[in-house]
C-alpha atoms as a PDB file:
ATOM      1  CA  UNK A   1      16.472   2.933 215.318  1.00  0.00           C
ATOM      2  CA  UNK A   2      17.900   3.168 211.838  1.00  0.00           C
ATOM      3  CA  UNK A   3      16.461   1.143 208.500  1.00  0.00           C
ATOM      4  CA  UNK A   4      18.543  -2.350 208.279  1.00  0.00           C
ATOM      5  CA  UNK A   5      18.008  -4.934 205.315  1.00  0.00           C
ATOM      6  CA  UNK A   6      16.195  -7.634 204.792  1.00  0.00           C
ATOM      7  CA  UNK A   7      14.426 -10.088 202.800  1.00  0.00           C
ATOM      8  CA  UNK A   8      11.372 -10.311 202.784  1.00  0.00           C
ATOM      9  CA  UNK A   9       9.771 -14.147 203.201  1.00  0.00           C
ATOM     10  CA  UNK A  10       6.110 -14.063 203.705  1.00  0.00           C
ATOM     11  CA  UNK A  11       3.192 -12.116 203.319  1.00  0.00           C
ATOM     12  CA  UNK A  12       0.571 -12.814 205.447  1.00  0.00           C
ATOM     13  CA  UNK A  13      -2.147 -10.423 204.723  1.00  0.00           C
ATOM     14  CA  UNK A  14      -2.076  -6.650 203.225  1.00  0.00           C
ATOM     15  CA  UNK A  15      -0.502  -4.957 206.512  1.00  0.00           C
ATOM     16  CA  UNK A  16       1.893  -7.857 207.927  1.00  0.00           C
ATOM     17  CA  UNK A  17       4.993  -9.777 206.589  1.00  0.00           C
ATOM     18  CA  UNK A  18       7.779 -11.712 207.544  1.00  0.00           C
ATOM     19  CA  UNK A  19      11.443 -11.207 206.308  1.00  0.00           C
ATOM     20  CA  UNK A  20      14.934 -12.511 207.154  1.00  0.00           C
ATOM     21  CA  UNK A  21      17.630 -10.443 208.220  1.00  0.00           C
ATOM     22  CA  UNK A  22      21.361 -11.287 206.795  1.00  0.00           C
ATOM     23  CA  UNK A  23      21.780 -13.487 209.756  1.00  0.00           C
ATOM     24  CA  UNK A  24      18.636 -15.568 209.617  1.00  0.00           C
ATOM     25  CA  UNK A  25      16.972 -13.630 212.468  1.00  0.00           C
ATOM     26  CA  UNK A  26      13.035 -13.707 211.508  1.00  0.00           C
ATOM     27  CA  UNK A  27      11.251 -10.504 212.308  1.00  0.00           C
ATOM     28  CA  UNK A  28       7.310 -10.213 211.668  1.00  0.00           C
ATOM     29  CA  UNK A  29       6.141  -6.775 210.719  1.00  0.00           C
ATOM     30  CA  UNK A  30       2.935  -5.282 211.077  1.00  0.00           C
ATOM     31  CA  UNK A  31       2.853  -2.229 208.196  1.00  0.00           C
ATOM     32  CA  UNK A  32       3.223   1.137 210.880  1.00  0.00           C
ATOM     33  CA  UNK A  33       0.162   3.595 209.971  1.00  0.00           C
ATOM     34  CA  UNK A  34      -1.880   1.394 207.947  1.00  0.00           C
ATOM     35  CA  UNK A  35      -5.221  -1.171 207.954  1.00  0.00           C
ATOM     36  CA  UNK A  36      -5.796  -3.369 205.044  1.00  0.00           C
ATOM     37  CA  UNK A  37      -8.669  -5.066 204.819  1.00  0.00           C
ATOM     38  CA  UNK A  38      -9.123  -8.340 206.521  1.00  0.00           C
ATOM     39  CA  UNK A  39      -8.794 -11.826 204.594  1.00  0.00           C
ATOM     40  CA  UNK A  40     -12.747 -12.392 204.300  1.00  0.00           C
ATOM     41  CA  UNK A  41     -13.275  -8.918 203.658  1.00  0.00           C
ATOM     42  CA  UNK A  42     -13.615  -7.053 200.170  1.00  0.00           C
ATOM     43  CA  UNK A  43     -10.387  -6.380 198.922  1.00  0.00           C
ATOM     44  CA  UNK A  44      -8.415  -8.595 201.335  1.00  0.00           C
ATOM     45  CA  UNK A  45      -6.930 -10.915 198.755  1.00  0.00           C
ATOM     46  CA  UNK A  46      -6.229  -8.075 196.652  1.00  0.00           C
ATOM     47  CA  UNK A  47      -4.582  -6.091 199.139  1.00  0.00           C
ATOM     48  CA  UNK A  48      -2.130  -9.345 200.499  1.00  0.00           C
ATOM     49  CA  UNK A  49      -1.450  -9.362 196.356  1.00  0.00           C
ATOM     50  CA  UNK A  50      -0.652  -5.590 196.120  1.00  0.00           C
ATOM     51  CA  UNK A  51       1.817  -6.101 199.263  1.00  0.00           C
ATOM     52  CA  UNK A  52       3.303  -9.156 197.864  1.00  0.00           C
ATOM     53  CA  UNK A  53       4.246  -7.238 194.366  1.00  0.00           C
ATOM     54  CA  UNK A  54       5.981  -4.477 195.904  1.00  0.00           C
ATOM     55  CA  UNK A  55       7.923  -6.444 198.380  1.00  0.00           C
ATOM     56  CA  UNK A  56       8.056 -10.509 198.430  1.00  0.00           C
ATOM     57  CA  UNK A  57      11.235 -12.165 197.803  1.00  0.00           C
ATOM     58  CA  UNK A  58      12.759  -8.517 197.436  1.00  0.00           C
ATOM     59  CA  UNK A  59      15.139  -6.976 199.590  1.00  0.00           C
ATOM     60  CA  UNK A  60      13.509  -4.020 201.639  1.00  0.00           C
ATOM     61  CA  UNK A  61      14.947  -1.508 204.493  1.00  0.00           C
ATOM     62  CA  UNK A  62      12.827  -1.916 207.572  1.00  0.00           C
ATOM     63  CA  UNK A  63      12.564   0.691 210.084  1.00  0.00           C
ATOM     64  CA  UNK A  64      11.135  -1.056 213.567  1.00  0.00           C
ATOM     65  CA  UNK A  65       9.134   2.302 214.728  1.00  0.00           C
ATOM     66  CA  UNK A  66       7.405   0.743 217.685  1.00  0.00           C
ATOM     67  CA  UNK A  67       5.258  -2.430 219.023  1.00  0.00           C
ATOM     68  CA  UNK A  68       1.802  -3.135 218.683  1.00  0.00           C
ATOM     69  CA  UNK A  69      -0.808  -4.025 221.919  1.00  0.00           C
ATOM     70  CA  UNK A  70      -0.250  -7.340 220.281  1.00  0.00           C
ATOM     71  CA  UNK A  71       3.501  -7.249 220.936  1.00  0.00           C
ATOM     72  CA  UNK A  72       4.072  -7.119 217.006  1.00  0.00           C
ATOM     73  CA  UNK A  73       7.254  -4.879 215.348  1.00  0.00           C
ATOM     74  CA  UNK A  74       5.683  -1.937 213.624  1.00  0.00           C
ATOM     75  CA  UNK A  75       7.311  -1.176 210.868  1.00  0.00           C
ATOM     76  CA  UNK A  76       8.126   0.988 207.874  1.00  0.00           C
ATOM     77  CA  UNK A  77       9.496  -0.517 205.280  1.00  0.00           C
ATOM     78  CA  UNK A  78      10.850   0.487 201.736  1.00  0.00           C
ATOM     79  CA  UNK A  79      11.925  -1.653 199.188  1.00  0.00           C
ATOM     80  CA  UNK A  80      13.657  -0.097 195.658  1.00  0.00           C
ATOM     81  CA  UNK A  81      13.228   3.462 197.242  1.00  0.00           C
ATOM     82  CA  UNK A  82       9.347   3.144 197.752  1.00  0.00           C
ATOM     83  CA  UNK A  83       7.738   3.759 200.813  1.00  0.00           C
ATOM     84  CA  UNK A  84       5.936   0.147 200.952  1.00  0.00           C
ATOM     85  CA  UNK A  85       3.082   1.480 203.732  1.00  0.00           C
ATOM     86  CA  UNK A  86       2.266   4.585 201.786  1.00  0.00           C
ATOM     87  CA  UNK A  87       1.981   2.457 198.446  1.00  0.00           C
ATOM     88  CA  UNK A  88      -0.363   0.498 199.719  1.00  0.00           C
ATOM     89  CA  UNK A  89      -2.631   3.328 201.058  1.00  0.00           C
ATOM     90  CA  UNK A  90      -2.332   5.341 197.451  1.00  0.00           C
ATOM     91  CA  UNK A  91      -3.355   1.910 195.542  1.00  0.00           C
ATOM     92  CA  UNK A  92      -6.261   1.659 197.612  1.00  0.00           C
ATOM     93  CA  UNK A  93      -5.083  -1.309 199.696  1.00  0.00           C
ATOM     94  CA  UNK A  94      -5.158  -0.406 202.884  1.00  0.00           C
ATOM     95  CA  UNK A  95      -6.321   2.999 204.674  1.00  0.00           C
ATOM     96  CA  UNK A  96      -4.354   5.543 206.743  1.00  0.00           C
ATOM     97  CA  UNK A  97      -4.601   4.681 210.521  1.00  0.00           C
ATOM     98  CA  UNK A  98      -5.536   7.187 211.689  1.00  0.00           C
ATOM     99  CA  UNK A  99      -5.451   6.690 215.277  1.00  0.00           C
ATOM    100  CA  UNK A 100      -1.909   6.213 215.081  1.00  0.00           C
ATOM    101  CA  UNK A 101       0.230   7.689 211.999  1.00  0.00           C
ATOM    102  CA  UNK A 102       1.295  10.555 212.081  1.00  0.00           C
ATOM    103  CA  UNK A 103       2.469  10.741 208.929  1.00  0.00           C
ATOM    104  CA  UNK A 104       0.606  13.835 206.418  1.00  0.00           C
ATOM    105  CA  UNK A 105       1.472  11.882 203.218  1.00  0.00           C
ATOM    106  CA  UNK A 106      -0.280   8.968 203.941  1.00  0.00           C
ATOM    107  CA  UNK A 107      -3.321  11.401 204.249  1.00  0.00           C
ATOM    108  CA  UNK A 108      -2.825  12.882 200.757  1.00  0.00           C
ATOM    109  CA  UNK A 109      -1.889   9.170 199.679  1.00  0.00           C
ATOM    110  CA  UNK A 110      -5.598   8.322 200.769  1.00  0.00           C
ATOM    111  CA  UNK A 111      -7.271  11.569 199.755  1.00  0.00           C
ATOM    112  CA  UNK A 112      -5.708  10.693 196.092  1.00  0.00           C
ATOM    113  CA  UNK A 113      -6.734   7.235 196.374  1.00  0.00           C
ATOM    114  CA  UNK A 114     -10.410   7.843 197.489  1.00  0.00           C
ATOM    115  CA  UNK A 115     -10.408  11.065 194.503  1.00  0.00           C
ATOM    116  CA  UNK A 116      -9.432   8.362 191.837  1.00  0.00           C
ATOM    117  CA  UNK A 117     -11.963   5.456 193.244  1.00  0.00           C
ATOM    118  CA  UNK A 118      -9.481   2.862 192.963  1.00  0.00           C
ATOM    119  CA  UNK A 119      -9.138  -0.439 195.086  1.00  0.00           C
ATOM    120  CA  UNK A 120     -11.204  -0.124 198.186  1.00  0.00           C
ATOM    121  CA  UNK A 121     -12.512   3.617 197.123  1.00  0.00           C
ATOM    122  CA  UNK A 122     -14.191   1.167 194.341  1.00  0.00           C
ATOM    123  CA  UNK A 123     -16.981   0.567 196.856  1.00  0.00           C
ATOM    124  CA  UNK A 124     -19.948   2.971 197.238  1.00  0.00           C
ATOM    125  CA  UNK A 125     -19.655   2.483 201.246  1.00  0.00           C
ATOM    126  CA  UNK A 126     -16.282   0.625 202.115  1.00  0.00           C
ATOM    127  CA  UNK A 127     -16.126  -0.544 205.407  1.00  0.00           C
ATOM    128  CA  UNK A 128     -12.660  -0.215 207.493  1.00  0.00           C
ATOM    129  CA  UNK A 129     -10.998  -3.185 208.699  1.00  0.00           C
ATOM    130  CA  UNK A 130     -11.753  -1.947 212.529  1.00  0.00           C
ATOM    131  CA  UNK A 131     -15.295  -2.214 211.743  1.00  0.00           C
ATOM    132  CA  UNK A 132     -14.988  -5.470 210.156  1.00  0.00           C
ATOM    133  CA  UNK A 133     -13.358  -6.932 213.209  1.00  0.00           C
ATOM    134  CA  UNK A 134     -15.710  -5.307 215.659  1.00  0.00           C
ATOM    135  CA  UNK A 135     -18.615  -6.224 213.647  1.00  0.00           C
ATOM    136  CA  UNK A 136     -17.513  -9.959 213.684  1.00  0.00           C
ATOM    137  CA  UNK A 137     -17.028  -9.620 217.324  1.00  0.00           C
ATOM    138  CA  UNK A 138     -20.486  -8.586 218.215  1.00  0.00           C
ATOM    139  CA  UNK A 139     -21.756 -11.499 215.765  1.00  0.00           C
ATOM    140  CA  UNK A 140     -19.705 -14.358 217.719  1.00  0.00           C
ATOM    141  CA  UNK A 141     -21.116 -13.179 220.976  1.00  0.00           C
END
């Protein structure tokens, strides 16, 4: 499937958003190759800020690549000519899924990221998202 347009409507953490296509038709994306922290974790509010700069209320051409377990679009999505998931991983918003991208610059994106210590690289011992989650699993049991 080919990049269409669309306007993007709401950000609802660092790796998902909403947008509007030119005929009202809502798609919710989940940012392909990417994690960004969780909401309660460090760096979640910044990351859902970072995402919201480069693309909120902007027009942006998303490609649906796929569907999540969850059912969810995955998508890549540029907006101005910038590669939205692989700006988030180089400002140290999100990291590089690895399990499932496939994509080599979003490895050097990281590598830079990590190099420079900025956003979550900050952290002496950051802790990925798919921790996070599996960590609060273990603790509701």
């Amino acid at each position: 499937m080919s990049a269409q347009e669309y306007r993007v409507v709401k950000i609802a953490d660092g790796d998902t958003l909403t947008a509007l296509s030119p005929s009202m038709e809502q798609l919710k994306c989940r940012l392909y190759g990417i994690d960004a922290p969780e909401k309660k974790q460090a760096f979640g509010q910044a990351s859902k800020l970072s995402l919201a700069q480069l693309s909120f209320g902007r027009t942006a051409q998303i490609d649906v690549v796929g569907r999540d377990r969850y059912g969810r679009s995955l998508c890549r999505i540029a907006v101005a000519g910038v590669d939205v998931n692989k700006e988030q991983i180089a400002r140290g918003m999100a990291w590089m899924y690895r399990r499932y991208a496939k994509d080599p610059s979003y490895s050097d994106a990281e590598g830079t990221a990590q190099s420079l210590r900025i956003g979550i690289w900050r952290d002496a011992q950051p802790v990925p998202p798919w921790d996070f989650r599996r960590e609060g699993r273990k603790r509701s049991l």
